[in-house]
PDB file of N, CA and C in Angstrom:
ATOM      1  N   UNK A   1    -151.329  83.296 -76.630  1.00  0.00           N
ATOM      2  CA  UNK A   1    -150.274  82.807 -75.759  1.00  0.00           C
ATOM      3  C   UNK A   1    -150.529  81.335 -75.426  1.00  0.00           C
ATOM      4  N   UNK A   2    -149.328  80.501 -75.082  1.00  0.00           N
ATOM      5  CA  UNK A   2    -149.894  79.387 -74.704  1.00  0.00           C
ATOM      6  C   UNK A   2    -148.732  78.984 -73.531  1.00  0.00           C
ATOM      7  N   UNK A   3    -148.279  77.321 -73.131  1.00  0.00           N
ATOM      8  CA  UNK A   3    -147.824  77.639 -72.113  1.00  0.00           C
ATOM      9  C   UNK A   3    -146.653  76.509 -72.626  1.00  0.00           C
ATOM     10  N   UNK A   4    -145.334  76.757 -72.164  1.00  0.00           N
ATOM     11  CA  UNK A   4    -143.978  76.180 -72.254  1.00  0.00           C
ATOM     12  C   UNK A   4    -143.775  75.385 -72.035  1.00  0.00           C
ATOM     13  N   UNK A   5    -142.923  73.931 -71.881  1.00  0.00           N
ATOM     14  CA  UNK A   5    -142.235  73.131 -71.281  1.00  0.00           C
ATOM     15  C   UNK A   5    -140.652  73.273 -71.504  1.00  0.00           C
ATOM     16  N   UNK A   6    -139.867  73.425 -70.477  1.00  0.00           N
ATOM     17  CA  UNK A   6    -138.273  73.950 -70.559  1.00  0.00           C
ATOM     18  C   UNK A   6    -137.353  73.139 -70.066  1.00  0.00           C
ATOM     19  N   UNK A   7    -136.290  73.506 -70.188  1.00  0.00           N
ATOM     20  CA  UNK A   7    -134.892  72.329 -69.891  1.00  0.00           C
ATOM     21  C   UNK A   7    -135.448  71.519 -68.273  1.00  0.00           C
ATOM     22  N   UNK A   8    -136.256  72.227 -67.152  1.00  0.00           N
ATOM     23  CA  UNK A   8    -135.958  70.974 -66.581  1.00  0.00           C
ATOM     24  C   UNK A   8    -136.790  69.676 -66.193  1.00  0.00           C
ATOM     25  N   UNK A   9    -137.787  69.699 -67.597  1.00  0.00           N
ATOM     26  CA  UNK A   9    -138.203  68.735 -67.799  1.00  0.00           C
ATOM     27  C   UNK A   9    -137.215  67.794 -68.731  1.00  0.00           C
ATOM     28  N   UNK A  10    -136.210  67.977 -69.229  1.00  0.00           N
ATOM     29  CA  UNK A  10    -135.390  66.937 -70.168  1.00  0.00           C
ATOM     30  C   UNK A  10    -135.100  66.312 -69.337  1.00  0.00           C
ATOM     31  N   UNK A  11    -134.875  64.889 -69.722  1.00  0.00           N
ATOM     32  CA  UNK A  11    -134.552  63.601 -68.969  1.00  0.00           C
ATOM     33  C   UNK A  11    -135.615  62.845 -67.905  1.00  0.00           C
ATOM     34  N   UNK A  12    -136.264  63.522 -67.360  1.00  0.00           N
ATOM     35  CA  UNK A  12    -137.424  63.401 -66.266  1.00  0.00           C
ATOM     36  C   UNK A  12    -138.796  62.998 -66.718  1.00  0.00           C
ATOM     37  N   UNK A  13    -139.390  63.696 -67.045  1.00  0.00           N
ATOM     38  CA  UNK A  13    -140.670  63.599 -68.331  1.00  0.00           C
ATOM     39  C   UNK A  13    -141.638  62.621 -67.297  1.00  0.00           C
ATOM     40  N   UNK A  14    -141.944  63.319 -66.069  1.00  0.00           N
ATOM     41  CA  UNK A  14    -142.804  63.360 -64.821  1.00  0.00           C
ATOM     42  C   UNK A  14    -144.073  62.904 -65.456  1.00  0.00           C
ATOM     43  N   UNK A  15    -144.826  63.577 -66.157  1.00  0.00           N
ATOM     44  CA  UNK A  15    -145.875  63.289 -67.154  1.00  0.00           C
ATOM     45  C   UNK A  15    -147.064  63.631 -66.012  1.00  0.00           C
ATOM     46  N   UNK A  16    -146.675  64.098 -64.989  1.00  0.00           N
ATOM     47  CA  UNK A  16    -148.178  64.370 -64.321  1.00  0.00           C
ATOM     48  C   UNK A  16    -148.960  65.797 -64.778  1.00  0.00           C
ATOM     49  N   UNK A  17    -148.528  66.147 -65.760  1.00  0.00           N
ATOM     50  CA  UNK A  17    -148.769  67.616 -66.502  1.00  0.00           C
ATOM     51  C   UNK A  17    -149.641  66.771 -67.870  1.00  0.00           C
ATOM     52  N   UNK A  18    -149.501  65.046 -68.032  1.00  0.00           N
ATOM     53  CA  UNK A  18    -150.062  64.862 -69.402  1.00  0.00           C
ATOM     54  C   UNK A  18    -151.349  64.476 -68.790  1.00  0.00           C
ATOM     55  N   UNK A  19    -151.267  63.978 -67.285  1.00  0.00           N
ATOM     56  CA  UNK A  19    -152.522  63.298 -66.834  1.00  0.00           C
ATOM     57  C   UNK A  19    -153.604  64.582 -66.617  1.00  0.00           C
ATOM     58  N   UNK A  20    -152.742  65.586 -66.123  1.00  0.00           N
ATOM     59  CA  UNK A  20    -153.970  66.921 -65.413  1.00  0.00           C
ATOM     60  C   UNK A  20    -154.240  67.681 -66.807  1.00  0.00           C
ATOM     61  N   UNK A  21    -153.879  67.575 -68.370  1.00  0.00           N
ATOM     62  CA  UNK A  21    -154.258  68.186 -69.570  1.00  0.00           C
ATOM     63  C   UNK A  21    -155.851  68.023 -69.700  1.00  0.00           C
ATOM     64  N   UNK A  22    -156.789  68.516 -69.665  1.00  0.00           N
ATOM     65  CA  UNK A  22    -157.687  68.305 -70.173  1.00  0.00           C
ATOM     66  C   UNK A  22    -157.972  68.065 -71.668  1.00  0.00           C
ATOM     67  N   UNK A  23    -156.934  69.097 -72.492  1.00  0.00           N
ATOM     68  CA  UNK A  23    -157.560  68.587 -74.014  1.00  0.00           C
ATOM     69  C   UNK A  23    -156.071  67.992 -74.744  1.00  0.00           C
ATOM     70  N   UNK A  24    -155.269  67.115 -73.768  1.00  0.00           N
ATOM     71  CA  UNK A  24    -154.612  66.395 -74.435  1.00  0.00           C
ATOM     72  C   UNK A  24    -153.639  66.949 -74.961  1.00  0.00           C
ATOM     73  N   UNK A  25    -152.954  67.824 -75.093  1.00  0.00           N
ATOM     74  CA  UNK A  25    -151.845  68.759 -76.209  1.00  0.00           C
ATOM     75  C   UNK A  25    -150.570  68.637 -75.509  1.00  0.00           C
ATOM     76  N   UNK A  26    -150.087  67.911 -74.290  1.00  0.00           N
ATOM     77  CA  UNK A  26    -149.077  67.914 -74.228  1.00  0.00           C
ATOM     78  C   UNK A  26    -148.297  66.703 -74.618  1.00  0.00           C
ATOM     79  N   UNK A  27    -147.355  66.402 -76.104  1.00  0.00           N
ATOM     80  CA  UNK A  27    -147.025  64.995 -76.036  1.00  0.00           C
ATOM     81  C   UNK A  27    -145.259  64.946 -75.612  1.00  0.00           C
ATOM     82  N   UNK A  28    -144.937  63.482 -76.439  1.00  0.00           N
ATOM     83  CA  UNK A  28    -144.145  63.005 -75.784  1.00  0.00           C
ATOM     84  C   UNK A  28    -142.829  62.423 -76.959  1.00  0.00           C
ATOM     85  N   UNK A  29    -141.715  63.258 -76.365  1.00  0.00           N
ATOM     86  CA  UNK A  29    -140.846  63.039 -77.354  1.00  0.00           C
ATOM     87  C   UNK A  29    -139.783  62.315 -76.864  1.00  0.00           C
ATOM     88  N   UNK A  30    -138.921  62.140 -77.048  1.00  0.00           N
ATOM     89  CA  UNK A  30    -137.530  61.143 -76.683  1.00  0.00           C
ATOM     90  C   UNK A  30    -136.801  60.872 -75.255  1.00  0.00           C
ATOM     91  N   UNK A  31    -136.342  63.056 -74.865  1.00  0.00           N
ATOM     92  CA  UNK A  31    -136.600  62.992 -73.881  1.00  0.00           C
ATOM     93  C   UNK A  31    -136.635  64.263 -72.948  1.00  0.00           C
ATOM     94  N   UNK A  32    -138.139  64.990 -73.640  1.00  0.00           N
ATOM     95  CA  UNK A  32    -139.004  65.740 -72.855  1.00  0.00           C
ATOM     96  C   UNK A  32    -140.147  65.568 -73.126  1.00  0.00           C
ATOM     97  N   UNK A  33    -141.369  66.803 -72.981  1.00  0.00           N
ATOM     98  CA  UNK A  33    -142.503  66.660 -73.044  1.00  0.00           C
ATOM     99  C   UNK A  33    -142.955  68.119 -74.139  1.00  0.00           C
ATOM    100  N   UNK A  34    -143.824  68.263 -74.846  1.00  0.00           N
ATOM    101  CA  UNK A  34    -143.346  69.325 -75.531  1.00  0.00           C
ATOM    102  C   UNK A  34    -145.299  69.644 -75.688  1.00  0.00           C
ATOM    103  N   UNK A  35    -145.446  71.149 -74.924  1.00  0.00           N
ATOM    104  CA  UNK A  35    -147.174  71.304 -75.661  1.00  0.00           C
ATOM    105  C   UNK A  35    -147.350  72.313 -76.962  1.00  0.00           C
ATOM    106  N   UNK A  36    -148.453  71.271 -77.742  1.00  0.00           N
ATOM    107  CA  UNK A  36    -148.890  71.734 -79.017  1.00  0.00           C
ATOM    108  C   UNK A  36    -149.210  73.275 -78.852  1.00  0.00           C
ATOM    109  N   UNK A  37    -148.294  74.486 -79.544  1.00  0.00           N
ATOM    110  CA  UNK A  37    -149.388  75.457 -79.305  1.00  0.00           C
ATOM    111  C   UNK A  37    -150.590  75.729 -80.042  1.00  0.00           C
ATOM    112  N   UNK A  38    -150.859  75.220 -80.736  1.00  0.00           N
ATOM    113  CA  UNK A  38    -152.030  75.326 -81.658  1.00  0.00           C
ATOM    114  C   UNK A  38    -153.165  74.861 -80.743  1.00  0.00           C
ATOM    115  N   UNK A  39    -152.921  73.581 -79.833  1.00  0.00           N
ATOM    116  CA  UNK A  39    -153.844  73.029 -79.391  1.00  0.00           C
ATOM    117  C   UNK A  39    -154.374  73.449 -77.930  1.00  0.00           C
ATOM    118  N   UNK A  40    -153.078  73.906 -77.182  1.00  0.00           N
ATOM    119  CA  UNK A  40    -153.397  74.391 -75.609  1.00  0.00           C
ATOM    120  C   UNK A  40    -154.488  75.685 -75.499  1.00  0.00           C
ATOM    121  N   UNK A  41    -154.849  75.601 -74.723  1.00  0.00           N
ATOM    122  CA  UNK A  41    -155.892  77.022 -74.347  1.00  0.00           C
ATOM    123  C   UNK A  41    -155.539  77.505 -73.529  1.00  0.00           C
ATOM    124  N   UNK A  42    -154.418  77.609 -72.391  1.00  0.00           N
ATOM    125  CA  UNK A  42    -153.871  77.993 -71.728  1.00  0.00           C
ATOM    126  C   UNK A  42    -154.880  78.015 -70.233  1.00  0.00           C
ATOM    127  N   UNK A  43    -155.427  76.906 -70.105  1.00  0.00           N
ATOM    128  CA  UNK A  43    -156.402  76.651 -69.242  1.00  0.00           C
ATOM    129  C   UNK A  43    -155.099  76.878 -67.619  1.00  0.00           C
ATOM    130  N   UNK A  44    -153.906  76.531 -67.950  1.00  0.00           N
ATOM    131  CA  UNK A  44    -153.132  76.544 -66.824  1.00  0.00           C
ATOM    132  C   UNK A  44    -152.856  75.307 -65.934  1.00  0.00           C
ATOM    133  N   UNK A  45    -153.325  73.941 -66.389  1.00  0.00           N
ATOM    134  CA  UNK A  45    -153.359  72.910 -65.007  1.00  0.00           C
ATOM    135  C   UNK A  45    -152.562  72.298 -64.971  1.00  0.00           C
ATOM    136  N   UNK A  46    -151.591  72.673 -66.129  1.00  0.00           N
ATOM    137  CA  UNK A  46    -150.563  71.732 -65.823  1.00  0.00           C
ATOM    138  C   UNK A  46    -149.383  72.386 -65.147  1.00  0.00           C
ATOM    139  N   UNK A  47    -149.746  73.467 -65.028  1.00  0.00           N
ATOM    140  CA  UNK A  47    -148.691  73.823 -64.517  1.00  0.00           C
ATOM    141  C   UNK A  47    -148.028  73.847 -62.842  1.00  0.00           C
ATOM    142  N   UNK A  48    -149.047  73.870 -61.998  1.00  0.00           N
ATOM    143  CA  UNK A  48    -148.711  73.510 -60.654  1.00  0.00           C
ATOM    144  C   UNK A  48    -148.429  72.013 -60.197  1.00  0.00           C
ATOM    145  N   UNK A  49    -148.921  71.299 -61.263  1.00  0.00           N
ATOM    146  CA  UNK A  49    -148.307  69.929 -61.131  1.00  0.00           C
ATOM    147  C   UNK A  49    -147.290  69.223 -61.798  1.00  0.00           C
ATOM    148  N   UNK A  50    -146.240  70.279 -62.251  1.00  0.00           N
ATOM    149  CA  UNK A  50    -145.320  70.032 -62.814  1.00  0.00           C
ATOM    150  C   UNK A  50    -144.215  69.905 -61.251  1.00  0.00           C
ATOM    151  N   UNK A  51    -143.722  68.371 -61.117  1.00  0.00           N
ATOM    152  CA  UNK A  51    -142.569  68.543 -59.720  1.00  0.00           C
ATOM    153  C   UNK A  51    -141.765  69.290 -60.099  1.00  0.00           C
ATOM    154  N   UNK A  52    -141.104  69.503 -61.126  1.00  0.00           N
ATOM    155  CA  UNK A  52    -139.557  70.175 -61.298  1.00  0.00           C
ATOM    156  C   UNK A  52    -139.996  71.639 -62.171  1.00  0.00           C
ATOM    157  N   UNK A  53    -141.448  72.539 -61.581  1.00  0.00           N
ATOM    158  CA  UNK A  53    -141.262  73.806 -62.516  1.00  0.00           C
ATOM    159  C   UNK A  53    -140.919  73.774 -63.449  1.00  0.00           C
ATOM    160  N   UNK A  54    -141.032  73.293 -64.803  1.00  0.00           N
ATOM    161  CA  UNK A  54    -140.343  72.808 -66.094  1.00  0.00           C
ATOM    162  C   UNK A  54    -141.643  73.613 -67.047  1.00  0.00           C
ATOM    163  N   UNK A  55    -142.895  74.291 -66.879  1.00  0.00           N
ATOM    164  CA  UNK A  55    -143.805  74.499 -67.283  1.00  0.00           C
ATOM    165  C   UNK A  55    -143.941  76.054 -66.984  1.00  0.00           C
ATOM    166  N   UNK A  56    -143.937  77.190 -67.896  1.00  0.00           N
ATOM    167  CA  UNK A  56    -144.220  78.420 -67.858  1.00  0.00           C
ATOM    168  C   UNK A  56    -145.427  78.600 -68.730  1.00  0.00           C
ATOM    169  N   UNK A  57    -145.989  79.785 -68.017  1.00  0.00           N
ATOM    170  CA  UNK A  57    -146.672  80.875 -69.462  1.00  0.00           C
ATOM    171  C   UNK A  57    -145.883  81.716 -70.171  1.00  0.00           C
ATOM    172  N   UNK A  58    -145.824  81.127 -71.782  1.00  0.00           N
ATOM    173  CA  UNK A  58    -144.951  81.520 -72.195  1.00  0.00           C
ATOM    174  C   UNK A  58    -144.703  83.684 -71.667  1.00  0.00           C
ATOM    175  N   UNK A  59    -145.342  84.113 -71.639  1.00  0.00           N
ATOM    176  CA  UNK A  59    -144.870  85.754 -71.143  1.00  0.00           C
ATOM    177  C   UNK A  59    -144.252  85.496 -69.764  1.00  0.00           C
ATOM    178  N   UNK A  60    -144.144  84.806 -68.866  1.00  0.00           N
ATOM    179  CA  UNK A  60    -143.970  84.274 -67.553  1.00  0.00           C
ATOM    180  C   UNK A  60    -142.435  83.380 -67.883  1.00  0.00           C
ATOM    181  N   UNK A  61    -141.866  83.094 -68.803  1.00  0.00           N
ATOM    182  CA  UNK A  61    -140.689  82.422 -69.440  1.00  0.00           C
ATOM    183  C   UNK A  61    -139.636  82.938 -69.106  1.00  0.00           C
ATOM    184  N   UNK A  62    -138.090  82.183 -67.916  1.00  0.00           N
ATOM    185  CA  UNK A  62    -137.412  82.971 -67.418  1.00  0.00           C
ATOM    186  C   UNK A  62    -136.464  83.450 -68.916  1.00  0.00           C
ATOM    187  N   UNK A  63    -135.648  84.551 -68.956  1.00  0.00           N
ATOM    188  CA  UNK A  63    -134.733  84.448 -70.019  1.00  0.00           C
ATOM    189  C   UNK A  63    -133.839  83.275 -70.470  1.00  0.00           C
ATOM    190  N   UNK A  64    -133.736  82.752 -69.294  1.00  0.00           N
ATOM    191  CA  UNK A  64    -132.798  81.682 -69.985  1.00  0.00           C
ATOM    192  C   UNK A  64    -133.662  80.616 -70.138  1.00  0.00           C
ATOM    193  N   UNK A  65    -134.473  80.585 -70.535  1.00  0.00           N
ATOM    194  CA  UNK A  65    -135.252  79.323 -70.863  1.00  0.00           C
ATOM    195  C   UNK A  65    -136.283  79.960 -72.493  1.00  0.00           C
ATOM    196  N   UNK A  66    -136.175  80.849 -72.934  1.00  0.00           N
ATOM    197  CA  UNK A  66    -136.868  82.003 -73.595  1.00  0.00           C
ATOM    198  C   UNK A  66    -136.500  80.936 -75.036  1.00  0.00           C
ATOM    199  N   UNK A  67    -136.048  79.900 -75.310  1.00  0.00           N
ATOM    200  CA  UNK A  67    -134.935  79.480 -76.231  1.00  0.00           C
ATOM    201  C   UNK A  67    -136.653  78.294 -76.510  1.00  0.00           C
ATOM    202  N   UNK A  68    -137.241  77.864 -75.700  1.00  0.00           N
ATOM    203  CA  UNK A  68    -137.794  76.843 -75.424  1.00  0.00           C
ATOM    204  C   UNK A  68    -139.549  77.250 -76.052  1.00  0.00           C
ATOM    205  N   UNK A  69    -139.898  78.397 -76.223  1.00  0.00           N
ATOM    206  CA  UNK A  69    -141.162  78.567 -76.676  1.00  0.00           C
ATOM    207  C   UNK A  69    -140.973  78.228 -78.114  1.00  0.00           C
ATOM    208  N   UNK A  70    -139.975  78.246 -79.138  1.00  0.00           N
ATOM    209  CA  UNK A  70    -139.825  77.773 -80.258  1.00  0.00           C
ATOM    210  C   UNK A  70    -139.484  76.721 -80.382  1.00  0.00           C
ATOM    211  N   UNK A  71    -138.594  75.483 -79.298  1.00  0.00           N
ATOM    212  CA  UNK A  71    -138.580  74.380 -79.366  1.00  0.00           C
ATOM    213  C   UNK A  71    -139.943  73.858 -79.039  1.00  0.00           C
ATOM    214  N   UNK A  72    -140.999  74.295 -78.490  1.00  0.00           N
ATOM    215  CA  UNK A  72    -141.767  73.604 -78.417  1.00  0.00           C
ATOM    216  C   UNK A  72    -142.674  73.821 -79.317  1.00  0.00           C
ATOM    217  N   UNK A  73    -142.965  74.790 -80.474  1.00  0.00           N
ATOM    218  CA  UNK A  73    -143.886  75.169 -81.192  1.00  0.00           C
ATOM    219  C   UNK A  73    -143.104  73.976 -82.819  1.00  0.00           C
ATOM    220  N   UNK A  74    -141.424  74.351 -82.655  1.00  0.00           N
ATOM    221  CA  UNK A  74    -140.664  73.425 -83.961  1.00  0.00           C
ATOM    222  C   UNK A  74    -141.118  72.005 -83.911  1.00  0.00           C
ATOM    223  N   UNK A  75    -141.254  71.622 -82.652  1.00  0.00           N
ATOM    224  CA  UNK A  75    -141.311  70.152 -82.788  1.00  0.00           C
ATOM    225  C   UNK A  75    -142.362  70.029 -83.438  1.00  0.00           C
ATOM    226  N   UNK A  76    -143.410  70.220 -83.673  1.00  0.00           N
ATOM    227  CA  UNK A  76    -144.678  69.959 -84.238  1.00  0.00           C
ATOM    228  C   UNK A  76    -144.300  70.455 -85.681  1.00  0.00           C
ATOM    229  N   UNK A  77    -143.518  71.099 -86.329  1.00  0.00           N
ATOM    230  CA  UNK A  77    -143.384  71.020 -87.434  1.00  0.00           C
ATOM    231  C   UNK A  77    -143.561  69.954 -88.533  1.00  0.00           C
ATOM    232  N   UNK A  78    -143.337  68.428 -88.118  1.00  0.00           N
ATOM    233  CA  UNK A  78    -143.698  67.363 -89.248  1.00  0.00           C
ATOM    234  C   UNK A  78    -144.823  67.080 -88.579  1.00  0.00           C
ATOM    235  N   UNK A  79    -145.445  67.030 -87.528  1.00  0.00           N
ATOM    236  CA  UNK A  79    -146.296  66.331 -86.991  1.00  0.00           C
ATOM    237  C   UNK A  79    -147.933  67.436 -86.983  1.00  0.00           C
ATOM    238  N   UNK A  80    -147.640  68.322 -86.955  1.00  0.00           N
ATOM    239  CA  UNK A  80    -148.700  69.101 -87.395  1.00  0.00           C
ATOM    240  C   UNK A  80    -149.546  69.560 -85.834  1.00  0.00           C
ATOM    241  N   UNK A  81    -150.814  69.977 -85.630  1.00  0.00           N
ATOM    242  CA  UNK A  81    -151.758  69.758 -84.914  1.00  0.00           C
ATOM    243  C   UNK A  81    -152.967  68.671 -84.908  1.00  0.00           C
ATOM    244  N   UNK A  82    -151.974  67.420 -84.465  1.00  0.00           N
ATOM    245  CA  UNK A  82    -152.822  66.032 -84.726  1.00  0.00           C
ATOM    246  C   UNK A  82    -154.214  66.189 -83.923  1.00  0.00           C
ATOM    247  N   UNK A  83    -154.672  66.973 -82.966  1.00  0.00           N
ATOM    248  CA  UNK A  83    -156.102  67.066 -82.356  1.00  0.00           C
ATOM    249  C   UNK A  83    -155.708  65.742 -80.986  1.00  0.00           C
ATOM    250  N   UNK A  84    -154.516  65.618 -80.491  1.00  0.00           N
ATOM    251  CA  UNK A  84    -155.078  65.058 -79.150  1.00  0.00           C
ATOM    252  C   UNK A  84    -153.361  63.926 -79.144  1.00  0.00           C
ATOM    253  N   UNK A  85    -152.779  64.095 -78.482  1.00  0.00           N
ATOM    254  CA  UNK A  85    -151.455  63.027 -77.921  1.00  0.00           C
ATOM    255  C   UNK A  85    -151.686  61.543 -77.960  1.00  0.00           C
ATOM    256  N   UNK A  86    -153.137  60.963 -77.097  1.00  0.00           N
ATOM    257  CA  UNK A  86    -153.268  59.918 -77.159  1.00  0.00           C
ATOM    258  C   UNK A  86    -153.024  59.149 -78.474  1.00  0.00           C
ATOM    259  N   UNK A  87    -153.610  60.163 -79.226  1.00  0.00           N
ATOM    260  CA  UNK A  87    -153.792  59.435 -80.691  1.00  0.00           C
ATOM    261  C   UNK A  87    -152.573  59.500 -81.263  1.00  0.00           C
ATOM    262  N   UNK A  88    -151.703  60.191 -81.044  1.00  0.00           N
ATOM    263  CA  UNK A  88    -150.409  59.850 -81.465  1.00  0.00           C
ATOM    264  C   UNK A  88    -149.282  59.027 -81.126  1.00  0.00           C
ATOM    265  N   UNK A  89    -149.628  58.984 -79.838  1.00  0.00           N
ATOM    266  CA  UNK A  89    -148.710  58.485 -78.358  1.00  0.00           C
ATOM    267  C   UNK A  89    -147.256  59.198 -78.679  1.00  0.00           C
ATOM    268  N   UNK A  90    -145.928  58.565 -78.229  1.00  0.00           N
ATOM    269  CA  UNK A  90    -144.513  58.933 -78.192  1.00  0.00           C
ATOM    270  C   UNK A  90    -144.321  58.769 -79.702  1.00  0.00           C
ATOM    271  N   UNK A  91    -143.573  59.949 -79.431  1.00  0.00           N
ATOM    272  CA  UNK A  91    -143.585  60.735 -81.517  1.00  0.00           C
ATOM    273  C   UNK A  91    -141.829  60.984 -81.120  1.00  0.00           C
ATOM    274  N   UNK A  92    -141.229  59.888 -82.187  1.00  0.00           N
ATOM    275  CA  UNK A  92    -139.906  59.538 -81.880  1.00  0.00           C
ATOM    276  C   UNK A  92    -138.579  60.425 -81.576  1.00  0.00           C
ATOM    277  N   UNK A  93    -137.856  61.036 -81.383  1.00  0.00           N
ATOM    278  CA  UNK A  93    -136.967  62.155 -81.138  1.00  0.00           C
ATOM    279  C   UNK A  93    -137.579  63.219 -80.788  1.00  0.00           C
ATOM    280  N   UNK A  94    -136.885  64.394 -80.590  1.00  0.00           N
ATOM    281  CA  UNK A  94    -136.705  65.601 -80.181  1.00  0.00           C
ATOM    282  C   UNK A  94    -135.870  66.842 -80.951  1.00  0.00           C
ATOM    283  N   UNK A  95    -136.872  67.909 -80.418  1.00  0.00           N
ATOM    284  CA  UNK A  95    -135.772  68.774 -81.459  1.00  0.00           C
ATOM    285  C   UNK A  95    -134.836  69.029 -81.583  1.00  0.00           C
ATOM    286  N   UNK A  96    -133.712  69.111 -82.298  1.00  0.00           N
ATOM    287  CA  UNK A  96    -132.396  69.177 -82.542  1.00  0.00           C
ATOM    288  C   UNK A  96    -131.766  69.759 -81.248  1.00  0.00           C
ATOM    289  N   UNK A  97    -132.262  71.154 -80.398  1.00  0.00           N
ATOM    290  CA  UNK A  97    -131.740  72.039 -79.364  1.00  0.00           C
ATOM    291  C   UNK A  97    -132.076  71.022 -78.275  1.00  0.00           C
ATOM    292  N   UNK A  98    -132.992  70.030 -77.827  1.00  0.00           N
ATOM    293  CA  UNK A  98    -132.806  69.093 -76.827  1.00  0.00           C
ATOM    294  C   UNK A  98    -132.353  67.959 -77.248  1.00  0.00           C
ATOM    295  N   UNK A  99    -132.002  67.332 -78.192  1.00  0.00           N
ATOM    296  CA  UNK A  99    -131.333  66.626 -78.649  1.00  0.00           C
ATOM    297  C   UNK A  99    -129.654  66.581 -78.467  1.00  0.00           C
ATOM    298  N   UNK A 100    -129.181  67.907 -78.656  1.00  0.00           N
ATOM    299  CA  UNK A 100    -127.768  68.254 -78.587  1.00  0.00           C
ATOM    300  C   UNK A 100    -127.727  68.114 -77.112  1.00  0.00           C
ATOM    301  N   UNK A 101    -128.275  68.271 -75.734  1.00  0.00           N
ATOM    302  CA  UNK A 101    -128.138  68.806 -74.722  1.00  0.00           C
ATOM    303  C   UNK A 101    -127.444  67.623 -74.455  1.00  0.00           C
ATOM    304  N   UNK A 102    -126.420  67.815 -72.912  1.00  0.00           N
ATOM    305  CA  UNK A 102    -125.858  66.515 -72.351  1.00  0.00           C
ATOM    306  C   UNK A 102    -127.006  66.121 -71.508  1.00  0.00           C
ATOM    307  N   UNK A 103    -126.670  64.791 -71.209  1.00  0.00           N
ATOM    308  CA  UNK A 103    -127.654  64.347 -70.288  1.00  0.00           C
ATOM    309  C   UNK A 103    -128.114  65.282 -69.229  1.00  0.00           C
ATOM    310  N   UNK A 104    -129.045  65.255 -68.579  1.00  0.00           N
ATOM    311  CA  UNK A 104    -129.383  66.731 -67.376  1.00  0.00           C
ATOM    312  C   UNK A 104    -129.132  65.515 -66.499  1.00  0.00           C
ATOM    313  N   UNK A 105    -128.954  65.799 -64.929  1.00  0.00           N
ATOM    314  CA  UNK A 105    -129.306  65.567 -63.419  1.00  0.00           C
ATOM    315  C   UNK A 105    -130.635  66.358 -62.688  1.00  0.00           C
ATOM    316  N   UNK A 106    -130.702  64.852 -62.213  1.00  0.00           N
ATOM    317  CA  UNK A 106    -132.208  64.960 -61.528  1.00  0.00           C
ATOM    318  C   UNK A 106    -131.920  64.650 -60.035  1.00  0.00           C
ATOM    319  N   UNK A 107    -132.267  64.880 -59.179  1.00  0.00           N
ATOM    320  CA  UNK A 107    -131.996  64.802 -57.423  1.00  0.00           C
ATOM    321  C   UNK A 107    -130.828  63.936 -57.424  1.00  0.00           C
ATOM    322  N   UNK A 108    -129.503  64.243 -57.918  1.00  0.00           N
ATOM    323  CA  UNK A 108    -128.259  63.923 -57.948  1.00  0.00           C
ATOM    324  C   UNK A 108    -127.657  62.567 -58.936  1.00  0.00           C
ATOM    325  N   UNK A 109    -128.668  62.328 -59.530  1.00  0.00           N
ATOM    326  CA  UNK A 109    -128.216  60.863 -60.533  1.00  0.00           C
ATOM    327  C   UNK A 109    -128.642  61.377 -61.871  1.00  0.00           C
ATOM    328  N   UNK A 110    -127.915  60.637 -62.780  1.00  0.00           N
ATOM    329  CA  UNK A 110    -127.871  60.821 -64.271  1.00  0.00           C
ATOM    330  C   UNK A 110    -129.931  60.230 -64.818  1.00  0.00           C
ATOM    331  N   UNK A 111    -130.588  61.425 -65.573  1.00  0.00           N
ATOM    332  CA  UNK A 111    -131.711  60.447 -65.738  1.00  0.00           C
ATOM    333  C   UNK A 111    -131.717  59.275 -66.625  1.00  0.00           C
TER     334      UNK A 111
END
């Protein structure tokens, strides 16, 4: 198992979930945040410091967000399990299903 990032991290991309990672696996796409599952251990720390709840265990995944454990496992499809974000930094677009989305709202303004 590993752990999610979901719609209401699009547009926002808080990133205080990339600072509390210990082994680095959560990176950074256009406009969300997406963790490697190959790489997470499900240590859990990012998840209480996520402001906007945007971070599940994936078994813990509400249904309507259930869409998002494969967007986050697809994105790594060209990019592989590079061993660590830094070394990659912002890895250009997003997957097609956050890509299509309209812009989201964040505490009442367009992000």
């Amino acid at each position: 198992m590993t752990y999610v990032i979901a719609l209401p991290c699009v547009d926002l991309m808080d990133k205080a979930c990339v600072d509390e990672c210990p082994i680095d696996c959560i990176y950074e796409g256009d406009r969300m945040l997406y963790v490697q599952p190959d790489e997470c251990v499900d240590c859990g720390a990012c998840e209480p410091v996520c402001p906007v709840e945007a971070i599940y265990f994936e078994d813990d995944l509400p249904a309507e967000f259930s869409v998002y454990t494969a967007v986050n496992a697809e994105f790594f499809t060209s990019i592989g399990a590079p061993g660590g974000a830094a070394r990659v930094g912002h890895v250009p677009g997003d997957h097609a299903f956050v890509a299509a989305l309209p812009p989201q709202l964040h505490d009442g303004a367009l992000a």
